[in-house]
PDB file of N, CA and C in Angstrom:
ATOM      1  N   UNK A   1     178.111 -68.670  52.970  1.00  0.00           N
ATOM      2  CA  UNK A   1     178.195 -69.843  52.120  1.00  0.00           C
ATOM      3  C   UNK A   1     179.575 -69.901  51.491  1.00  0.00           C
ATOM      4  N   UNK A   2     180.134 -71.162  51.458  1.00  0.00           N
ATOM      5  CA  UNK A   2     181.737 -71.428  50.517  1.00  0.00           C
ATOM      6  C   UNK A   2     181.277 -71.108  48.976  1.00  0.00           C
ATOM      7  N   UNK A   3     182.587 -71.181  48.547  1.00  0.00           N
ATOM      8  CA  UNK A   3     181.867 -71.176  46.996  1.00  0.00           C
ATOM      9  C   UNK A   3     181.666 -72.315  46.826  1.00  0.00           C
ATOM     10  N   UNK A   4     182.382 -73.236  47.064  1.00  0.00           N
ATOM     11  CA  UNK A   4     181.756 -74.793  46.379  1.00  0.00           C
ATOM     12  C   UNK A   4     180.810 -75.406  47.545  1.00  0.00           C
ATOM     13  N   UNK A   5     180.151 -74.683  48.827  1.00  0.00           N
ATOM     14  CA  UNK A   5     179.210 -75.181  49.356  1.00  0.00           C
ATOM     15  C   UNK A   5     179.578 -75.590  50.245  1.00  0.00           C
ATOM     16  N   UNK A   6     178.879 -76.022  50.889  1.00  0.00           N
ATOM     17  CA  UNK A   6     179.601 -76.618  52.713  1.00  0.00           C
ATOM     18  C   UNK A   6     178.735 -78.127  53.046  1.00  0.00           C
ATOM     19  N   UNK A   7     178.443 -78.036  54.412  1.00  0.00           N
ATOM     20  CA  UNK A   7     177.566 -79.538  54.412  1.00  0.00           C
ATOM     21  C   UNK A   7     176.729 -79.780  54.263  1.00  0.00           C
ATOM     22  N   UNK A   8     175.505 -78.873  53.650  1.00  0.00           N
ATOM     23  CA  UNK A   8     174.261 -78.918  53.284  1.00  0.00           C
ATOM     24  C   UNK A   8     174.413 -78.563  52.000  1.00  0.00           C
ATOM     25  N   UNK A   9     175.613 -78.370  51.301  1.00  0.00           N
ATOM     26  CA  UNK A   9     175.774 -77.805  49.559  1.00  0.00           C
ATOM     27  C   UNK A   9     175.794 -75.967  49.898  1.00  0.00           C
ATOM     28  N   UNK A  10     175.091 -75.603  48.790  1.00  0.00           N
ATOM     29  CA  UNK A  10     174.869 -73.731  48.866  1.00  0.00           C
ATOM     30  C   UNK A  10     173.871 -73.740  49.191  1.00  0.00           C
ATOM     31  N   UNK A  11     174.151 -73.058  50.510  1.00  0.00           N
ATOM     32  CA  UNK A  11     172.893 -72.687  51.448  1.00  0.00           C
ATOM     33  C   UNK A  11     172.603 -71.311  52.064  1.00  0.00           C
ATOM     34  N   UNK A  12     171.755 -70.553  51.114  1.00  0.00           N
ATOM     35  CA  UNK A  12     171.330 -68.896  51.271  1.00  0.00           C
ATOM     36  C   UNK A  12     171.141 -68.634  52.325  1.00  0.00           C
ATOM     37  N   UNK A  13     170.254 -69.351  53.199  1.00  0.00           N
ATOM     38  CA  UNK A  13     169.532 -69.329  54.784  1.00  0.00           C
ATOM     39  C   UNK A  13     169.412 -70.488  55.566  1.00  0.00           C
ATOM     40  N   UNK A  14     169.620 -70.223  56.829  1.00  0.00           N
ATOM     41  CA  UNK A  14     168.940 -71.330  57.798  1.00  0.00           C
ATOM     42  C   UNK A  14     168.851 -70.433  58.521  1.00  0.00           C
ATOM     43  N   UNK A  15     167.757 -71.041  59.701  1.00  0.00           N
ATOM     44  CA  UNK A  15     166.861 -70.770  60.696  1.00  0.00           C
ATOM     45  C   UNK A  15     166.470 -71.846  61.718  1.00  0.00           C
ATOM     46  N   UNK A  16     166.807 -71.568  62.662  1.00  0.00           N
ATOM     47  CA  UNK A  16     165.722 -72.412  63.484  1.00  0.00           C
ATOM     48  C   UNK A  16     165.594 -72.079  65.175  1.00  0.00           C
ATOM     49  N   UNK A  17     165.313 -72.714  65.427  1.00  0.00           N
ATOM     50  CA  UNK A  17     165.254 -72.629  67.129  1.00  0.00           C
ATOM     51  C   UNK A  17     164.837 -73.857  67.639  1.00  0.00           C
ATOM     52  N   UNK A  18     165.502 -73.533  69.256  1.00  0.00           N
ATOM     53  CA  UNK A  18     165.164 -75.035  70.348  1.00  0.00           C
ATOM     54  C   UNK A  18     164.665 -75.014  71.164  1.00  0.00           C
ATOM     55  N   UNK A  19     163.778 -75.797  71.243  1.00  0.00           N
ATOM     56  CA  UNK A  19     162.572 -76.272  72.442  1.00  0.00           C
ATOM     57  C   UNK A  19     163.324 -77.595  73.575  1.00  0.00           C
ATOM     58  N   UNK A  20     162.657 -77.471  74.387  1.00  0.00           N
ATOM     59  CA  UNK A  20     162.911 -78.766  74.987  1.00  0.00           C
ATOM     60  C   UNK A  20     160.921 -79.107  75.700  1.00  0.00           C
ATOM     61  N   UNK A  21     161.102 -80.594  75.319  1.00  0.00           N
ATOM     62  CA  UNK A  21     160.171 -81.816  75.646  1.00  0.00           C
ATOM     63  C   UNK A  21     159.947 -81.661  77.496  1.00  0.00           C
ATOM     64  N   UNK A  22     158.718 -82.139  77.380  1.00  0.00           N
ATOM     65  CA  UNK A  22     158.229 -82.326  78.978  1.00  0.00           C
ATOM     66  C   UNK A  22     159.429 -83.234  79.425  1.00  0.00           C
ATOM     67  N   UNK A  23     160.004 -83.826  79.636  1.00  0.00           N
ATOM     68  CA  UNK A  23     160.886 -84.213  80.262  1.00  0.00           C
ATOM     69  C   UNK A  23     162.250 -83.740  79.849  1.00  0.00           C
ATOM     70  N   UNK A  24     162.408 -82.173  80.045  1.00  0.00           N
ATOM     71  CA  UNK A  24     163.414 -81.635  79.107  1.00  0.00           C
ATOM     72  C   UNK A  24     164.468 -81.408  78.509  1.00  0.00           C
ATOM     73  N   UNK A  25     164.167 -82.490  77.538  1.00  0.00           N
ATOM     74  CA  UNK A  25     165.179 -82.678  76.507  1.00  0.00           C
ATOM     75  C   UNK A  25     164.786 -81.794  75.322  1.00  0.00           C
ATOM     76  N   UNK A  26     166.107 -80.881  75.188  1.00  0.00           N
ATOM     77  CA  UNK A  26     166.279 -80.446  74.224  1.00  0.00           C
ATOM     78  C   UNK A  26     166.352 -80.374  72.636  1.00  0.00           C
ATOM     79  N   UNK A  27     165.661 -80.420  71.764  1.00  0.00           N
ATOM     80  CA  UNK A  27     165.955 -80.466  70.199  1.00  0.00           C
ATOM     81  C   UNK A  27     165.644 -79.663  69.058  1.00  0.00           C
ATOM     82  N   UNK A  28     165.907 -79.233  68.217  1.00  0.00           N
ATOM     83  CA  UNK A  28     166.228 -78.180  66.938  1.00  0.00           C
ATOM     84  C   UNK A  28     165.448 -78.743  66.102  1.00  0.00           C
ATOM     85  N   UNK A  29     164.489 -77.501  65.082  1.00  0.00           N
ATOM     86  CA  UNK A  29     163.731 -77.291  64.628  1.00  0.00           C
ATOM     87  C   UNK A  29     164.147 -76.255  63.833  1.00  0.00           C
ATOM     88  N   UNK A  30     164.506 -76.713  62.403  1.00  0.00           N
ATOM     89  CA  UNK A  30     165.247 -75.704  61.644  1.00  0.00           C
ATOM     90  C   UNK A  30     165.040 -75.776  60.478  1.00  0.00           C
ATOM     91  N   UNK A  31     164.807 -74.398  59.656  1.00  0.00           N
ATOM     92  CA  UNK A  31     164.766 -74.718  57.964  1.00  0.00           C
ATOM     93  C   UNK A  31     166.215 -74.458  57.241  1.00  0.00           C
ATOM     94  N   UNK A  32     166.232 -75.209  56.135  1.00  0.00           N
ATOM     95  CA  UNK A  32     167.482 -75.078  55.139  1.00  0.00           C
ATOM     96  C   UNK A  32     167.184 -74.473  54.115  1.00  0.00           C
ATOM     97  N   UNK A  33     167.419 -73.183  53.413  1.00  0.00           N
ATOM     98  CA  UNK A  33     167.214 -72.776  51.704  1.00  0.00           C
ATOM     99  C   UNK A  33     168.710 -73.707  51.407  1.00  0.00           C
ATOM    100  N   UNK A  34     168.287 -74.237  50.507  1.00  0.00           N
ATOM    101  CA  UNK A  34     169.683 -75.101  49.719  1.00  0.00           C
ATOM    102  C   UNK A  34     169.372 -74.195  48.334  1.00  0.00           C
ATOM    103  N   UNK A  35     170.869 -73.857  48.136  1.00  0.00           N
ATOM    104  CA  UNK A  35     170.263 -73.322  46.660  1.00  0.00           C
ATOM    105  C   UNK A  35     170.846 -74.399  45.203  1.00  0.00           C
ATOM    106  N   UNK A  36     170.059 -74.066  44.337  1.00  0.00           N
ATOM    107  CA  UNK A  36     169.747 -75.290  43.465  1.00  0.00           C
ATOM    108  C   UNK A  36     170.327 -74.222  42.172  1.00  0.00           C
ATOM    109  N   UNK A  37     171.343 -75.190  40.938  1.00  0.00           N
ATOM    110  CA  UNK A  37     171.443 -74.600  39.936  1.00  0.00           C
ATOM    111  C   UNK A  37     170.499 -74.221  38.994  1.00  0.00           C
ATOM    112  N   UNK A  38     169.376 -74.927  39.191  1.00  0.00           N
ATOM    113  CA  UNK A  38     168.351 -74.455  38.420  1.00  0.00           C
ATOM    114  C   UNK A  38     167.058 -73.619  39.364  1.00  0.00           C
ATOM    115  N   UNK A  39     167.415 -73.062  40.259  1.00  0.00           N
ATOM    116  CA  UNK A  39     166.245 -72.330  40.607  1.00  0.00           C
ATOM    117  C   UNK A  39     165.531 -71.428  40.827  1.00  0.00           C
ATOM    118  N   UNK A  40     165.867 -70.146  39.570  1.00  0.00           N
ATOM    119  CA  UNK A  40     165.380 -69.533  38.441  1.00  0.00           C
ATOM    120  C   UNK A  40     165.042 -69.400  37.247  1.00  0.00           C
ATOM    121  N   UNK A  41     164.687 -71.137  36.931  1.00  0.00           N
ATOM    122  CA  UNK A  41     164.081 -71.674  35.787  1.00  0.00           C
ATOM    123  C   UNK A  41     163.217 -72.067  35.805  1.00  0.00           C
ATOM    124  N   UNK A  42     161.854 -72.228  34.515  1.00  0.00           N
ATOM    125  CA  UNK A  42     160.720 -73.152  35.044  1.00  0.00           C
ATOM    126  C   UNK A  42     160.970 -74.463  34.598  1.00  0.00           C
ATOM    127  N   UNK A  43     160.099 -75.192  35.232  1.00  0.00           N
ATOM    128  CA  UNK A  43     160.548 -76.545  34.797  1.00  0.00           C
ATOM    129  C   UNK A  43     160.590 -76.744  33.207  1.00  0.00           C
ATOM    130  N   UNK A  44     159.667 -75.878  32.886  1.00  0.00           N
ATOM    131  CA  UNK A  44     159.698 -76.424  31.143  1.00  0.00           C
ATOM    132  C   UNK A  44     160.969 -76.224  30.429  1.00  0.00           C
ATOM    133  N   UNK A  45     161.737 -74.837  30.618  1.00  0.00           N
ATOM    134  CA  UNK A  45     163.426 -74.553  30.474  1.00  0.00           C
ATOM    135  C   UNK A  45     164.063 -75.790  31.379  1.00  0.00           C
ATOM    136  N   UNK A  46     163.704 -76.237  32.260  1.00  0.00           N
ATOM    137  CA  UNK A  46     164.696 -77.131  32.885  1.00  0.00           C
ATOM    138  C   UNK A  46     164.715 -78.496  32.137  1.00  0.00           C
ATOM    139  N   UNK A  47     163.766 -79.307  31.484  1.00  0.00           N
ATOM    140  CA  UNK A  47     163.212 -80.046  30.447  1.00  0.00           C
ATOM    141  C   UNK A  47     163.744 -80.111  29.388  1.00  0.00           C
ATOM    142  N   UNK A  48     163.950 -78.856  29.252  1.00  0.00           N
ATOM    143  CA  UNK A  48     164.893 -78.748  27.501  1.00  0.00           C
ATOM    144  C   UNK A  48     165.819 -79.002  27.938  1.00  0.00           C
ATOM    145  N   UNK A  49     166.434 -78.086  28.921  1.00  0.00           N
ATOM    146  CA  UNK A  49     168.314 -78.526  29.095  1.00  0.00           C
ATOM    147  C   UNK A  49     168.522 -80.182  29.248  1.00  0.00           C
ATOM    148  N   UNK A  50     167.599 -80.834  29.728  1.00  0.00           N
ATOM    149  CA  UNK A  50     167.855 -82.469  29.708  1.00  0.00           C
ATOM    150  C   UNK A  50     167.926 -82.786  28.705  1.00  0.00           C
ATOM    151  N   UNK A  51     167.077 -82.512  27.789  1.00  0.00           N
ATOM    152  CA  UNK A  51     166.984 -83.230  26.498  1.00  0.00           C
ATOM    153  C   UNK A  51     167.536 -82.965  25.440  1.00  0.00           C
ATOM    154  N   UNK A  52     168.428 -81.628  26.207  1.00  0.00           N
ATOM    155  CA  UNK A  52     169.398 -81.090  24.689  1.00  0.00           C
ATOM    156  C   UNK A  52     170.643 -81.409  25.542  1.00  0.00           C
ATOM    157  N   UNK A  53     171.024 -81.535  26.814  1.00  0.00           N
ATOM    158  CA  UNK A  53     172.270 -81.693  26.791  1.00  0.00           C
ATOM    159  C   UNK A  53     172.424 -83.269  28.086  1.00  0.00           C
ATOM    160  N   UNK A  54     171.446 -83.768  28.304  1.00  0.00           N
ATOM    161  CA  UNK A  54     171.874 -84.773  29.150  1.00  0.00           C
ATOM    162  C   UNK A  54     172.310 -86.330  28.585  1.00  0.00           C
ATOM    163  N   UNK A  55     173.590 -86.480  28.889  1.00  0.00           N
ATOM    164  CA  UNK A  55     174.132 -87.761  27.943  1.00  0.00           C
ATOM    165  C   UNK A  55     174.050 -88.915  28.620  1.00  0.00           C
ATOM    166  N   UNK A  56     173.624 -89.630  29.129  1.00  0.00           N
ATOM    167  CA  UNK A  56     173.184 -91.250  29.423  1.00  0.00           C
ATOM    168  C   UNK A  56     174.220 -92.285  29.529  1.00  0.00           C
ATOM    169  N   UNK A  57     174.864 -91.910  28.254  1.00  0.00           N
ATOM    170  CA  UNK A  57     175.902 -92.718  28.365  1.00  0.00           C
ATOM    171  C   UNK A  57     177.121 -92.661  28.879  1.00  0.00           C
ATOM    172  N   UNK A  58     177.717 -91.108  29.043  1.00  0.00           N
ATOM    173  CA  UNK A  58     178.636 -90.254  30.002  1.00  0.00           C
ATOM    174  C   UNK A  58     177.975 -90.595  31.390  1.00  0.00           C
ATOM    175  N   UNK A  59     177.155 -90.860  31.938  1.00  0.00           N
ATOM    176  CA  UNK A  59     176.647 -90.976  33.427  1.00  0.00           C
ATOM    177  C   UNK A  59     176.744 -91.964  33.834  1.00  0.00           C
ATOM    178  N   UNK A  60     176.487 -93.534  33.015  1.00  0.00           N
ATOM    179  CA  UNK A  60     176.853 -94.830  32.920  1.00  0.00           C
ATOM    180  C   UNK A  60     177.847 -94.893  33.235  1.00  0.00           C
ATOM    181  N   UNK A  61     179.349 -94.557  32.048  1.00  0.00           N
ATOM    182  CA  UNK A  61     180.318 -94.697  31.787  1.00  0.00           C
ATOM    183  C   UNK A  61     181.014 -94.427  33.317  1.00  0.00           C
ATOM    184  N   UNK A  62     180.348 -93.389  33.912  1.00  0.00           N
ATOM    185  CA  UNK A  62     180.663 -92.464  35.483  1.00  0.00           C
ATOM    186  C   UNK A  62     180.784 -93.423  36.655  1.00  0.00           C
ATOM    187  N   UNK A  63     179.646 -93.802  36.756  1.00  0.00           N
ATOM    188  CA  UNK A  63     178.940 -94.858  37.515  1.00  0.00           C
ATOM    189  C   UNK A  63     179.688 -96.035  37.494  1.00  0.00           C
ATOM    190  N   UNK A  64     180.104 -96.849  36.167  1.00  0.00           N
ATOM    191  CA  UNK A  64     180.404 -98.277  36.112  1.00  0.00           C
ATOM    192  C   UNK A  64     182.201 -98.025  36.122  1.00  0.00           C
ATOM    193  N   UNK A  65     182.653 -97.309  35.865  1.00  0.00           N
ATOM    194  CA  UNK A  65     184.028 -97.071  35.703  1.00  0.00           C
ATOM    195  C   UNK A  65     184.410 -97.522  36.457  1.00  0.00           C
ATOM    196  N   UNK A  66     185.610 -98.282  36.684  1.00  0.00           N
ATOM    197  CA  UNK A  66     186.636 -98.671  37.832  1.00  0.00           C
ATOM    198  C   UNK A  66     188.070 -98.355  37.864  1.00  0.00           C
TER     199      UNK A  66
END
């Protein structure tokens, strides 16, 4: 994994493997772990951090800026 993530973001694992179809065509069957900044929290800690630090109007301001 990069440090700032690659094309799936931070990704701990993938896996998969390929089959091919009765008329055989080939295709991939694969899992992604994406890893998430919060995902050694429970949601109820994840809840607070919104409501103590998520600003609405900084995200707007983000969004509509030109």
């Amino acid at each position: 994994m990069l440090p700032c993530g690659g094309v799936c973001g931070g990704v701990m694992a993938l896996g998969g493997s390929n089959e091919h179809q009765g008329i055989g065509t080939p295709h991939l069957h694969a899992d992604i772990h994406v890893v998430c900044v919060h995902q050694y929290r429970t949601l109820h800690e994840i809840a607070d951090l919104i409501a103590k630090e998520f600003d609405g109007k900084a995200l707007l301001e983000y969004y509509t800026d030109e």
